[in-house]
N, C-alpha and C. Protein backbone atom coordinates (compact mmCIF):
# COMPACT_ATOMS: atom_id res chain seq x y z
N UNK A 1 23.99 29.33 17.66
CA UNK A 1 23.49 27.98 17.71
C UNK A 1 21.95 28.02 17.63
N UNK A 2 21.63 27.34 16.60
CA UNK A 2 19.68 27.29 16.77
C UNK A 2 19.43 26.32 17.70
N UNK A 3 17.91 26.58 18.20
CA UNK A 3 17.10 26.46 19.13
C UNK A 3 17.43 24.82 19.31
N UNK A 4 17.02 23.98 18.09
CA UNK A 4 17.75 22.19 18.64
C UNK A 4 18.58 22.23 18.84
N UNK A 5 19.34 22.38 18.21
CA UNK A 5 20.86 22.00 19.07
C UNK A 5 21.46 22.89 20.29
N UNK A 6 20.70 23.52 20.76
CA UNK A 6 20.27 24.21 22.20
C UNK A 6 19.87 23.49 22.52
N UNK A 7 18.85 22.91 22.67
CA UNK A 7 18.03 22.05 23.25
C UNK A 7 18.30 20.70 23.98
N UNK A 8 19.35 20.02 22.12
CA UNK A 8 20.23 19.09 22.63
C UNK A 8 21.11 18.67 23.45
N UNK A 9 22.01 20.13 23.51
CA UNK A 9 23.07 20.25 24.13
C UNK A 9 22.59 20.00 25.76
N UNK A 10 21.63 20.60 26.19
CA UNK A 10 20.99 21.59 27.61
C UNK A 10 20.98 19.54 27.66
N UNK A 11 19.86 18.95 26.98
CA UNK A 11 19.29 17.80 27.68
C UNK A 11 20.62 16.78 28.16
N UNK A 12 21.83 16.76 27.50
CA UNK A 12 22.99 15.69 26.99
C UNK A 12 23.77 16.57 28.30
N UNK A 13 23.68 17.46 28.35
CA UNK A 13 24.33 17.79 29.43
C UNK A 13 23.56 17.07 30.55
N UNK A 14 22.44 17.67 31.22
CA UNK A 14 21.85 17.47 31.79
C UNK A 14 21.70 15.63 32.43
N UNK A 15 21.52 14.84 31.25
CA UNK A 15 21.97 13.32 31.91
C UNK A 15 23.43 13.26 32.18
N UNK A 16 24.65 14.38 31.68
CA UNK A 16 25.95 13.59 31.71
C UNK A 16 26.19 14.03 33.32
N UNK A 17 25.56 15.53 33.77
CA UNK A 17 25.53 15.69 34.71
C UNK A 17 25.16 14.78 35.93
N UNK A 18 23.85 14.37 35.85
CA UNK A 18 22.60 13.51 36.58
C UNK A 18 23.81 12.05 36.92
N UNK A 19 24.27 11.49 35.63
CA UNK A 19 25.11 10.42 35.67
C UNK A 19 26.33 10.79 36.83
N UNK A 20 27.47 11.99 36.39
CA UNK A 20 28.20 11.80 36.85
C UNK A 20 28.17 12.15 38.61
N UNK A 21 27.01 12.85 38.94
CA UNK A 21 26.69 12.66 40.48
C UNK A 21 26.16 11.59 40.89
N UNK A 22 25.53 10.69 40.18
CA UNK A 22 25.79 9.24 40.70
C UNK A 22 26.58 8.47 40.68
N UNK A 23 27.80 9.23 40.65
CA UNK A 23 29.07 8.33 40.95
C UNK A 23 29.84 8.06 39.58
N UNK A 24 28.89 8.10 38.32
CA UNK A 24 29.60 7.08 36.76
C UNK A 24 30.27 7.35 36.43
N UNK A 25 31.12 7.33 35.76
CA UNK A 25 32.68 8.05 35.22
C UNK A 25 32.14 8.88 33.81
N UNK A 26 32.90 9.27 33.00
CA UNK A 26 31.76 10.14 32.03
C UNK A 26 31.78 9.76 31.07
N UNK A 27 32.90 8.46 30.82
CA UNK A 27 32.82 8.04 29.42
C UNK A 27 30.96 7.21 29.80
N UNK A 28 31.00 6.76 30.68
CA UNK A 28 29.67 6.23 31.21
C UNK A 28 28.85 7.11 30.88
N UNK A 29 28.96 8.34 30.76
CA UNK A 29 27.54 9.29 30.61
C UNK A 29 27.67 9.54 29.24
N UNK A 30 28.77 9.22 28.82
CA UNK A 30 29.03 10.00 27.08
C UNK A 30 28.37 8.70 26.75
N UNK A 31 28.68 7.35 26.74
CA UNK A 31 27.88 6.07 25.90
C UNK A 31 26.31 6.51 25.97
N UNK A 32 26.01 6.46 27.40
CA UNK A 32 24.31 6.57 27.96
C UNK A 32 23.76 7.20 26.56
N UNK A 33 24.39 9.04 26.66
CA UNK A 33 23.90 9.89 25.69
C UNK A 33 24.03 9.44 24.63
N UNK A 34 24.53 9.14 23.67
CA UNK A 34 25.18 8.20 22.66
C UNK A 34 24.02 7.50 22.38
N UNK A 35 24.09 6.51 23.24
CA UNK A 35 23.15 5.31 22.61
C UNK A 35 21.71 5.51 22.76
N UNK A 36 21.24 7.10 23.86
CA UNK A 36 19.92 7.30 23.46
C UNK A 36 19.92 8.09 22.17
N UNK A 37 20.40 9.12 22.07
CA UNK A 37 20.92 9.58 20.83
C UNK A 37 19.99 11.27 20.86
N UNK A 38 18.36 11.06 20.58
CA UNK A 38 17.72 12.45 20.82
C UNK A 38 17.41 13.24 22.19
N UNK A 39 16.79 14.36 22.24
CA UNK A 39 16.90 15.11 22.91
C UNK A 39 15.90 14.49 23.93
N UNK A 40 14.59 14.49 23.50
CA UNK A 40 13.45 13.65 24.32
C UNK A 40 14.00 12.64 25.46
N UNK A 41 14.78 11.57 24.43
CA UNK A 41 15.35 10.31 25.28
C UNK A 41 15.52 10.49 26.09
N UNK A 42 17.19 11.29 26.16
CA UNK A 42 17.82 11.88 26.59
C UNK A 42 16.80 12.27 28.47
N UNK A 43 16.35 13.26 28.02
CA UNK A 43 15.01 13.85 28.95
C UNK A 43 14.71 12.70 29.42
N UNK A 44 13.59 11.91 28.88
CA UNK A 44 13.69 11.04 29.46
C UNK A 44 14.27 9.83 30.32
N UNK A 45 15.59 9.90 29.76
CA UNK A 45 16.40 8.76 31.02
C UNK A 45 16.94 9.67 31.69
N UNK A 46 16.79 11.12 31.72
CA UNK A 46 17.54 11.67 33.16
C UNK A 46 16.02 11.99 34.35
N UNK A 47 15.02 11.90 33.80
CA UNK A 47 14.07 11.66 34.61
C UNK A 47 13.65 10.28 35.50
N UNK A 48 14.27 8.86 34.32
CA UNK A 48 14.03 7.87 35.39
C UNK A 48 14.85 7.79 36.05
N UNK A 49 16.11 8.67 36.04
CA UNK A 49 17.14 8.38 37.11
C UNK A 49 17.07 8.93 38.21
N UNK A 50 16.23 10.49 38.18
CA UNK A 50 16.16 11.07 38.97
C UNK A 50 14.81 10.42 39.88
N UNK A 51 13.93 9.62 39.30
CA UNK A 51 13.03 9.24 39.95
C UNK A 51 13.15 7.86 40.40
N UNK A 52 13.87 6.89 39.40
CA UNK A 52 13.74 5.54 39.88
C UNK A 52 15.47 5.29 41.06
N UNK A 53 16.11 6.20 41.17
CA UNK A 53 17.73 5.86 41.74
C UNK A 53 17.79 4.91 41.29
N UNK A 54 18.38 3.94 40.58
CA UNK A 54 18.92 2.88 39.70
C UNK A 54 20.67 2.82 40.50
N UNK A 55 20.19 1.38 41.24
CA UNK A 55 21.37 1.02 42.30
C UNK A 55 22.52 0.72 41.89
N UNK A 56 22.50 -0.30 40.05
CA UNK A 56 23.69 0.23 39.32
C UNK A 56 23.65 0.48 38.07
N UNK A 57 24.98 -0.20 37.08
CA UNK A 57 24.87 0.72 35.48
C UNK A 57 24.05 -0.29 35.04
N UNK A 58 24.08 -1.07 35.13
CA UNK A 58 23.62 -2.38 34.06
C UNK A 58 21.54 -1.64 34.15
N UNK A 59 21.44 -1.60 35.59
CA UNK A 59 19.66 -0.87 35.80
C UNK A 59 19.59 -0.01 34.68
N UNK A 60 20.58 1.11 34.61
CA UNK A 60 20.42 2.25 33.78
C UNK A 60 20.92 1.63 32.25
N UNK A 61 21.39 0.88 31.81
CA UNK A 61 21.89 0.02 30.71
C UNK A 61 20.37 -0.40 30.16
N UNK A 62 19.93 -1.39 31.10
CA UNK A 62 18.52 -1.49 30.61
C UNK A 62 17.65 -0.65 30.46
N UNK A 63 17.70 0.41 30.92
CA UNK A 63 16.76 1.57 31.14
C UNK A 63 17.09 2.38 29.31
N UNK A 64 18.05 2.00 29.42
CA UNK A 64 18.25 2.81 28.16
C UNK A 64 18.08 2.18 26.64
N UNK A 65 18.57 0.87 26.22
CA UNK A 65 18.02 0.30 25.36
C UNK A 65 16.19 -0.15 25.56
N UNK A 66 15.68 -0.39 26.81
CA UNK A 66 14.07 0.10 26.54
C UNK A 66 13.59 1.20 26.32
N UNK A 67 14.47 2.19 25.96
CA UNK A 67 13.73 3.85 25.31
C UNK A 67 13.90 3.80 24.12
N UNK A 68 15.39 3.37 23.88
CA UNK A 68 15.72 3.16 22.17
C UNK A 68 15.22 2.39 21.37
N UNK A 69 14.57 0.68 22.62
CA UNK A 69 14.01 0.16 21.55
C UNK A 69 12.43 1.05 21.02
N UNK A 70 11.95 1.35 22.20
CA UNK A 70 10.27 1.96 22.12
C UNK A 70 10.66 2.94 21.11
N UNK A 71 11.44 3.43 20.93
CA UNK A 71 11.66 4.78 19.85
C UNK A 71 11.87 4.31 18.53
N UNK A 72 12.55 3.18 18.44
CA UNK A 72 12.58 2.74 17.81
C UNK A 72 11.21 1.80 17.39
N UNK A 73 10.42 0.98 17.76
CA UNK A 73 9.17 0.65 17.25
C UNK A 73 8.31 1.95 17.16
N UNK A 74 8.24 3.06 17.61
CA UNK A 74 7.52 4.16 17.25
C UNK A 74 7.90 4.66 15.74
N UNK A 75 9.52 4.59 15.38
CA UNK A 75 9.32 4.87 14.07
C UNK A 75 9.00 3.80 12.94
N UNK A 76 9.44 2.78 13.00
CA UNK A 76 8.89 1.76 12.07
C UNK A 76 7.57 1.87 12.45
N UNK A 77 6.61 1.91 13.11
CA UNK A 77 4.79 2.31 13.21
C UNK A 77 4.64 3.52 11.99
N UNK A 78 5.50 4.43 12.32
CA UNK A 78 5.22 5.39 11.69
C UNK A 78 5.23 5.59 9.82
N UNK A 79 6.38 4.71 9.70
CA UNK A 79 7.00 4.87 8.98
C UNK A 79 5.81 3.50 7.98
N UNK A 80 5.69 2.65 8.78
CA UNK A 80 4.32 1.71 7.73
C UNK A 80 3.26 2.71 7.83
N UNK A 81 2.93 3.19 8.04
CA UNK A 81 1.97 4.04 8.81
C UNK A 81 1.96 5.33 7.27
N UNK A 82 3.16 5.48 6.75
CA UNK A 82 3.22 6.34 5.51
C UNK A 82 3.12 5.48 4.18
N UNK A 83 3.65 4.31 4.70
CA UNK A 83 3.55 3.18 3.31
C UNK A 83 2.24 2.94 3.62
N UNK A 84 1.71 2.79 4.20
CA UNK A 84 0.26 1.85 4.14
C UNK A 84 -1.01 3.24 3.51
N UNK A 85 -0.21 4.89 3.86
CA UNK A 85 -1.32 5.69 3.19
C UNK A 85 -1.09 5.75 1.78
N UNK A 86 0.10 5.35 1.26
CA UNK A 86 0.76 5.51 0.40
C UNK A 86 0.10 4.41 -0.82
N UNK A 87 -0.06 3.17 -0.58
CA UNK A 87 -0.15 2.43 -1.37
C UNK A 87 -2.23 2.16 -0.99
N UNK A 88 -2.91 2.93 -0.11
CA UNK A 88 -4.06 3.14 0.20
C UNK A 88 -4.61 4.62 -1.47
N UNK A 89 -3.72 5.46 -1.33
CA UNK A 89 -3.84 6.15 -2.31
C UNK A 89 -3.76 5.75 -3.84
N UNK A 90 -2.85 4.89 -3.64
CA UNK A 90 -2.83 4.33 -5.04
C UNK A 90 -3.98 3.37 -5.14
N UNK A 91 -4.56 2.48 -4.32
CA UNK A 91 -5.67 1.92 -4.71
C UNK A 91 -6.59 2.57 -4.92
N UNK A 92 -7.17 3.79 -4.51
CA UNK A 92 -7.78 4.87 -4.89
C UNK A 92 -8.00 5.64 -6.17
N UNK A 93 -6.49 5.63 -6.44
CA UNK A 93 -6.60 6.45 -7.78
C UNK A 93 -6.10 6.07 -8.63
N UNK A 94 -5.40 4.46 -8.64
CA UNK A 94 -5.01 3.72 -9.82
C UNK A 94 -3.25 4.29 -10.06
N UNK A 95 -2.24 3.75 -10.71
CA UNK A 95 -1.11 3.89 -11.07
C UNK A 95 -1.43 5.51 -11.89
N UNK A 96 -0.59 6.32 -11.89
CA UNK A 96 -0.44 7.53 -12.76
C UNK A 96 -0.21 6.93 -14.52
N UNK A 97 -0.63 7.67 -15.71
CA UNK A 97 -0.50 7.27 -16.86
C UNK A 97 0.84 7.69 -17.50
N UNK A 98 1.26 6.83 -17.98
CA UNK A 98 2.74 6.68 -18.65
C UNK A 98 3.03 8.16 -19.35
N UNK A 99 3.84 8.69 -19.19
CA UNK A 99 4.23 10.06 -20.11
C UNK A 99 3.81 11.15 -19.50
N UNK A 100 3.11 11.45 -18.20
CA UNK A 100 2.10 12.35 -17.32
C UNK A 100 3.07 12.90 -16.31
């Protein structure tokens, strides 16, 4: 197994674990992981759990679509962020010539 999906595995464990000693059943920890989806997230919502105790699922429900959404506006930033160098270059250097 290479090093990400090591990585992955260790973190997805790691919240299904965190979850299921707070009581959740595991299809509860399998959605959580699921719907954060990467490894980071992941990391990250087993850290606010371990730090914020979140009294129930719906806390950690929210906890989790505000990572996905932020991850999600981080890549659309990014991603204009390649269109905007993209079409910055072309004002620069004009359309390429037909047949080139």
């Amino acid at each position: 197994m290479d090093q990400k999906k090591e990585r992955w595995v260790s973190a997805y464990r790691q919240l299904f674990d965190t979850l299921r000693s707070m009581g959740y059943p595991e299809e509860f920890g399998d959605a959580i992981a699921k719907g954060l989806g990467g490894e980071k997230a992941m990391c990250r919502m087993t850290s606010y759990l371990n730090l914020a105790k979140p009294e129930n699922a719906e806390e950690i429900v929210d906890e989790m679509l505000a990572i996905s959404s932020e991850i999600n506006v981080w890549r659309k930033k990014k991603e204009t962020e390649y269109y905007n160098s993209k079409y910055n270059e072309l004002l620069q250097d004009g359309l390429p010539e037909e047949g080139s």
